[in-house]
Protein backbone atom coordinates (compact mmCIF):
# COMPACT_ATOMS: atom_id res chain seq x y z
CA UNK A 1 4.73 -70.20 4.32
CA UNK A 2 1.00 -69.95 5.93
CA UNK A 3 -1.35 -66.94 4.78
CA UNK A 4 -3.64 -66.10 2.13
CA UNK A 5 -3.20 -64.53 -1.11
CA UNK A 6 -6.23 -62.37 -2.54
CA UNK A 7 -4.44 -62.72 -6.11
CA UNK A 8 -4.92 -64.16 -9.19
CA UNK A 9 -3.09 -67.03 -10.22
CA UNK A 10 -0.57 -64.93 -12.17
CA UNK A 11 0.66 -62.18 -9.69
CA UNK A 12 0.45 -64.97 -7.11
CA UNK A 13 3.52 -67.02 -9.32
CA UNK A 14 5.18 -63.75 -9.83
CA UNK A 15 5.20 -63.16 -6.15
CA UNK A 16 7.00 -66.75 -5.34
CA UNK A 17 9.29 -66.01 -8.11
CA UNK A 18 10.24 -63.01 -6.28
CA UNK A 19 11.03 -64.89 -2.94
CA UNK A 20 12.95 -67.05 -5.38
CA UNK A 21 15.00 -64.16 -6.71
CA UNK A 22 14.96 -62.37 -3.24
CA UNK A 23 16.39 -65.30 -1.67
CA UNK A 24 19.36 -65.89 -4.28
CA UNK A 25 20.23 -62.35 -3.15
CA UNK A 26 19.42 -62.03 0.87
CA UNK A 27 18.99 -65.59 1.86
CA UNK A 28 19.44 -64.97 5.69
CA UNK A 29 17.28 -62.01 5.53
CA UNK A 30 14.84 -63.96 4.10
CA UNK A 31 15.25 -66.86 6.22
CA UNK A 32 14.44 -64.62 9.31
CA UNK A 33 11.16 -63.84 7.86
CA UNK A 34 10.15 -67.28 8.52
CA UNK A 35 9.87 -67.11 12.80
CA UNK A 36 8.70 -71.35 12.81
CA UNK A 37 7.86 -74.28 10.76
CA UNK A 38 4.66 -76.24 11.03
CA UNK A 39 3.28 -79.25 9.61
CA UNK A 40 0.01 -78.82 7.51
CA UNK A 41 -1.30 -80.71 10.55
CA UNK A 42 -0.55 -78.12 13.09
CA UNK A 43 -2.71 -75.37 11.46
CA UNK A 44 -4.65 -74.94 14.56
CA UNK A 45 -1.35 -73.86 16.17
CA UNK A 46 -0.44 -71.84 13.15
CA UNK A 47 -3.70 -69.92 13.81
CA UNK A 48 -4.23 -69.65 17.41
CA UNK A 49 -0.90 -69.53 18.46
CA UNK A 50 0.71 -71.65 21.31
């Protein structure tokens, strides 16, 4: 998942333990959050969009 977070470091691990409980309960929904998968490498693709 690509973005930023403008949390501290304890809201930000409640927040992935969220997607972790979300997902348990709506994986496909959650699944089509995600559009496409890039490598770390790719971020200039990530952020421009191509």
């Amino acid at each position: 998942m690509f973005g930023t977070v403008n949390a501290n470091r304890v809201d930000y691990e409640n927040g992935v333990a969220s997607l972790g409980r979300f997902m348990e309960c709506w994986p496909q929904e959650v699944q089509a959050l995600f559009t496409r998968r890039l490598s770390i490498d790719d971020f200039e693709t990530a952020l421009i969009g191509s």
